[in-house]
Protein backbone atom coordinates (compact mmCIF):
# COMPACT_ATOMS: atom_id res chain seq x y z
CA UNK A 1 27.23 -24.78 0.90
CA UNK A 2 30.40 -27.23 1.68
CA UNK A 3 31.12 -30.67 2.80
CA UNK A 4 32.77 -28.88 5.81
CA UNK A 5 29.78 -26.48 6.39
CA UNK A 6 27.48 -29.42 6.19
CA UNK A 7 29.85 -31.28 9.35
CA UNK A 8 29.55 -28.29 10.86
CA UNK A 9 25.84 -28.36 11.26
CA UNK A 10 25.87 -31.73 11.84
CA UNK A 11 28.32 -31.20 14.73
CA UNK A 12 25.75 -28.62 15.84
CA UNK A 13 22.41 -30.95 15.49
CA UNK A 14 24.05 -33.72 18.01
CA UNK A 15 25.40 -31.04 20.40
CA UNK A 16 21.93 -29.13 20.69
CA UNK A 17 20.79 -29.06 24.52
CA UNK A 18 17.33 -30.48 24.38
CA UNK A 19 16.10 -33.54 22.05
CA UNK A 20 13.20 -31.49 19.99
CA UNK A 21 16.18 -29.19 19.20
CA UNK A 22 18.16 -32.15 17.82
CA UNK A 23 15.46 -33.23 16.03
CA UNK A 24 14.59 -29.80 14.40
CA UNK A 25 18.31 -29.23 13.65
CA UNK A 26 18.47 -32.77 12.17
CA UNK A 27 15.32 -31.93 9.88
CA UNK A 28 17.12 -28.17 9.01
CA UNK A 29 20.31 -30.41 7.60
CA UNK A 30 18.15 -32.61 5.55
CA UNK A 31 16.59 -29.89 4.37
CA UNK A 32 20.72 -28.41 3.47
CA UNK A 33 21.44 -31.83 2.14
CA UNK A 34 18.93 -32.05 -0.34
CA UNK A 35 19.78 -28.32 -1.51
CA UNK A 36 23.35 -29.18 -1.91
CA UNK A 37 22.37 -32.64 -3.76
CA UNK A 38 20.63 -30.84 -6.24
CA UNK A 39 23.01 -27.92 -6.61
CA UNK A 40 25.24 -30.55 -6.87
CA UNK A 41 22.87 -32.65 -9.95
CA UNK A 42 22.58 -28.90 -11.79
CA UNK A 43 19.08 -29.67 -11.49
CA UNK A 44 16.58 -26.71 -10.67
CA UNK A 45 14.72 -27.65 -7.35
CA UNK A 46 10.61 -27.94 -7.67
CA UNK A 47 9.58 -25.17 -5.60
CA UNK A 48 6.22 -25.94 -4.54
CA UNK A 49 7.31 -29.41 -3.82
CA UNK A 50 7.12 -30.61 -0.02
CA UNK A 51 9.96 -32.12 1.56
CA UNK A 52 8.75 -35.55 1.60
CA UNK A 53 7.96 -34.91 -2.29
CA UNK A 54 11.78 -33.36 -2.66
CA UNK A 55 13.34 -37.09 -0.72
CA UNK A 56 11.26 -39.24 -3.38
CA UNK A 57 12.53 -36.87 -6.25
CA UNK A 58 14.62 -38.77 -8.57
CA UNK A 59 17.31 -36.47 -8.37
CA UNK A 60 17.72 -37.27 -4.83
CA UNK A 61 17.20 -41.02 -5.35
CA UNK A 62 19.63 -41.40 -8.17
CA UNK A 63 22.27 -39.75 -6.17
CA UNK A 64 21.91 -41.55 -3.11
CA UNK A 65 21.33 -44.83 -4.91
CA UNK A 66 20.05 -46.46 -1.59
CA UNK A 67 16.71 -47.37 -0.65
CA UNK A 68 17.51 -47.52 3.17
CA UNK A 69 19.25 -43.99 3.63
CA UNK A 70 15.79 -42.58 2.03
CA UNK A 71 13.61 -44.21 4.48
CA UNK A 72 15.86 -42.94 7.04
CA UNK A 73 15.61 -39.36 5.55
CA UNK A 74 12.11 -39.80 5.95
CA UNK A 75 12.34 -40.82 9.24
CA UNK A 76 13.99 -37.26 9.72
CA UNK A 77 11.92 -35.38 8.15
CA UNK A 78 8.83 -36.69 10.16
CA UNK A 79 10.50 -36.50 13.71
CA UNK A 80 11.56 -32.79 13.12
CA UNK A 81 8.21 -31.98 11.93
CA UNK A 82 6.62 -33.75 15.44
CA UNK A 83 9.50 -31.49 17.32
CA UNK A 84 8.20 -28.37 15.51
CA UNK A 85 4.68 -28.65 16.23
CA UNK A 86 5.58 -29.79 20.10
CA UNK A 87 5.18 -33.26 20.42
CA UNK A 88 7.62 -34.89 22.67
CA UNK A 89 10.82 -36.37 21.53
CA UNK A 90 12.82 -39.11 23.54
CA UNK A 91 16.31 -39.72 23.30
CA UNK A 92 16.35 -43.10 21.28
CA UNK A 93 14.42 -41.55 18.63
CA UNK A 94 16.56 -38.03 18.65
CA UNK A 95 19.65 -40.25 18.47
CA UNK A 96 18.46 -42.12 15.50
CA UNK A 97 18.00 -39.02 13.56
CA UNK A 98 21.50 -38.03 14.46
CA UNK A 99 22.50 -41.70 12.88
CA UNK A 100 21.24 -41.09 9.63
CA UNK A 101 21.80 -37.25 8.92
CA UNK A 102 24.98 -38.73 9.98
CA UNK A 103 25.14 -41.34 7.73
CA UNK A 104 23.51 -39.14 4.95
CA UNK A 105 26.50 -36.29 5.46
CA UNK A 106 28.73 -39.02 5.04
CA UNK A 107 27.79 -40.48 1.98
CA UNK A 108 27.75 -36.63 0.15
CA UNK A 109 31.27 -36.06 1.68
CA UNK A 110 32.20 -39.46 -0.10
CA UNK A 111 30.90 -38.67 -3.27
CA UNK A 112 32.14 -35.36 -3.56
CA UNK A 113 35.36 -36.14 -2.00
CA UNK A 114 36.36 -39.47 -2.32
CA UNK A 115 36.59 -39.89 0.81
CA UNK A 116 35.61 -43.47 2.90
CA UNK A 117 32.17 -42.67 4.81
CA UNK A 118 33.36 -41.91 8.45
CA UNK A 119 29.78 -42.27 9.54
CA UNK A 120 28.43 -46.25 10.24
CA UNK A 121 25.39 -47.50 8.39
CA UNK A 122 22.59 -47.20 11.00
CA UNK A 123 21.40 -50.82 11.42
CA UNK A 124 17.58 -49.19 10.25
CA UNK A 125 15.37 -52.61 9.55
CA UNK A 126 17.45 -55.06 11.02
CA UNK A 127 16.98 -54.14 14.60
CA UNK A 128 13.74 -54.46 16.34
CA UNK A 129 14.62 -51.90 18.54
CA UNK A 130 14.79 -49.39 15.59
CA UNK A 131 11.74 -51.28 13.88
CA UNK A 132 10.18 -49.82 16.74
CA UNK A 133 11.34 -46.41 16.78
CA UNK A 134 10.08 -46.66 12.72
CA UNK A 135 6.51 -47.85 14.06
CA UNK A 136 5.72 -45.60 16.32
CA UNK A 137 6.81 -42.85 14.34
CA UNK A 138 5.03 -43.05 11.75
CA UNK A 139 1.85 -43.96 13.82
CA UNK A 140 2.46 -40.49 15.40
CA UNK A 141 2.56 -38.83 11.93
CA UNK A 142 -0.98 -40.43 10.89
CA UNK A 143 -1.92 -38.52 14.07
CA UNK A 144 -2.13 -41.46 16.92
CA UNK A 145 -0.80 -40.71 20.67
CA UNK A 146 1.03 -43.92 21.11
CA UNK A 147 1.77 -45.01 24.64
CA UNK A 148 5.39 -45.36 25.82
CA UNK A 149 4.72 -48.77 28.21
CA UNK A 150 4.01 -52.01 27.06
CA UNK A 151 0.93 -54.15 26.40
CA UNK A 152 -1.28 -51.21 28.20
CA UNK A 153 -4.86 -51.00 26.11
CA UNK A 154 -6.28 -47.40 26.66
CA UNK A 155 -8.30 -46.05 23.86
CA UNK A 156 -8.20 -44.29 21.53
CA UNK A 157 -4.59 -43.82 22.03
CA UNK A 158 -2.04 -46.73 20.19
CA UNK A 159 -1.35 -49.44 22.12
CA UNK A 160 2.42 -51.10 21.71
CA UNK A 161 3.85 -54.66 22.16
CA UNK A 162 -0.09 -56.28 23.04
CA UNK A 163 0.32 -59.86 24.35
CA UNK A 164 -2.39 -62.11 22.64
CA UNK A 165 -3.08 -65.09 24.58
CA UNK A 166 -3.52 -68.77 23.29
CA UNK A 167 -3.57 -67.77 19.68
CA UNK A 168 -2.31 -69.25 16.45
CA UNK A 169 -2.70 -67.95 13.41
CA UNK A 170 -2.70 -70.79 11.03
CA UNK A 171 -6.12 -68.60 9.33
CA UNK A 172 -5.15 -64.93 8.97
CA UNK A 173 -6.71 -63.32 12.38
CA UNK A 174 -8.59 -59.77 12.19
CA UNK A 175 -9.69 -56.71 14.10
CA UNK A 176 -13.21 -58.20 15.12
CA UNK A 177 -11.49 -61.56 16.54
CA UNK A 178 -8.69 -59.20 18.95
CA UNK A 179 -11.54 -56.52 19.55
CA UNK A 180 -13.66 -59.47 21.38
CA UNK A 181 -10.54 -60.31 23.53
CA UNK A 182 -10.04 -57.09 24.24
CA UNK A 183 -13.62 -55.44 24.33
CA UNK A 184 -12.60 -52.31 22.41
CA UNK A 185 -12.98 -51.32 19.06
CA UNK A 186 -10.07 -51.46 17.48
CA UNK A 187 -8.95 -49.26 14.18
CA UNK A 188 -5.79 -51.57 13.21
CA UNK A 189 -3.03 -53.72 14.05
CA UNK A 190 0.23 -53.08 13.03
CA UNK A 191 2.61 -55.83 12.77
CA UNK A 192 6.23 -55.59 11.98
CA UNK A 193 7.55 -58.92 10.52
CA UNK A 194 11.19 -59.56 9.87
CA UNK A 195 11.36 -60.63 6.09
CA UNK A 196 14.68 -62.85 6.91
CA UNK A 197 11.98 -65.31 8.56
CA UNK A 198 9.06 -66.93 7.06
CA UNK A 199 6.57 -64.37 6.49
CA UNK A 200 3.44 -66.31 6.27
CA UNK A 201 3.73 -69.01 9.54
CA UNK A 202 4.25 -67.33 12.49
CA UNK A 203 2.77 -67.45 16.32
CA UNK A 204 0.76 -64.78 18.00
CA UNK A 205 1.65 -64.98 21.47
């Protein structure tokens, strides 16, 4: 496997026709990527290992030398997997995964050719649109249906962006204080906090 061949199935991953495709291609060039980063290390490849074991390996960490691109390989990984096994795939999420196999194809060809990266850094984190896309995602991988619109309660599936009325939380709040406002049992709350703020005051509103 090449630089060039690995464009070229990148190239083929953001032209496929349907969204699941794109994601399943996306998920087939990570799985490339980390062959050719260990061909590339001399290193023999674990074969029983899974891919999420095989993105954590430090082979493949010491390469990429970036945090970031390895949470967004995992974020490939898991959205092909949902596209093989049928769940639905919308276009923000399939274009994210074409962001960072981008990016990650870019960073090889860089280190193997000394080339600039032509791809742009995804913004991953620093977007709460993408903080989003990271959410839900993984809430679909621990097996929850998550609802596509807005502060909608309907269980047992996961709710997204609940509005909490007249609530401060100057005392950490809980499950059993929301689950009275809401009169439903609820299994967890999942709050995504931007760590350039102040990550112990903030309003629940």
């Amino acid at each position: 496997m090449t630089v060039n061949e690995l464009n070229l199935k990148l190239n083929e991953a953001i032209a496929a026709q349907s969204y699941p495709e794109s994601a399943k291609l996306c998920r087939a060039l990570l799985e490339t990527c980390v062959d050719f980063i260990f061909a590339k290390a001399d290193i023999k490849k674990p074969k029983k290992a899974s891919l999420l074991e095989l993105i954590d390996n430090p082979t493949i960490t010491a390469y990429l030398d970036d945090a970031e691109i390895i949470s967004a390989m995992h974020y490939v990984r898991i959205l092909g997997m949902n596209a093989q096994h049928g769940r639905s795939v919308r276009r923000k999420e399939a274009k994210l995964a074409q962001d960072n196999i981008a990016y990650l194809v870019g960073i090889i060809e860089s280190k193997e050719t000394d080339k600039v990266c032509s791809y742009q850094k995804p913004p991953y984190m620093n977007e709460e649109a993408t903080r989003k896309l990271y959410v839900d995602l993984y809430l679909k991988e621990a097996g929850w249906d998550v609802l596509d619109e807005e502060n909608v309660v309907m269980p047992p599936k996961a709710g997204i962006e609940i509005k909490v009325e007249g609530m401060v939380n100057t005392e950490p709040f809980n499950n059993y204080d929301l689950s009275k406002m809401f009169g439903v049992n609820l299994a967890a709350v999942v709050r995504v906090v931007n760590l350039l703020h102040d990550s112990v005051v903030a309003k629940v509103a």
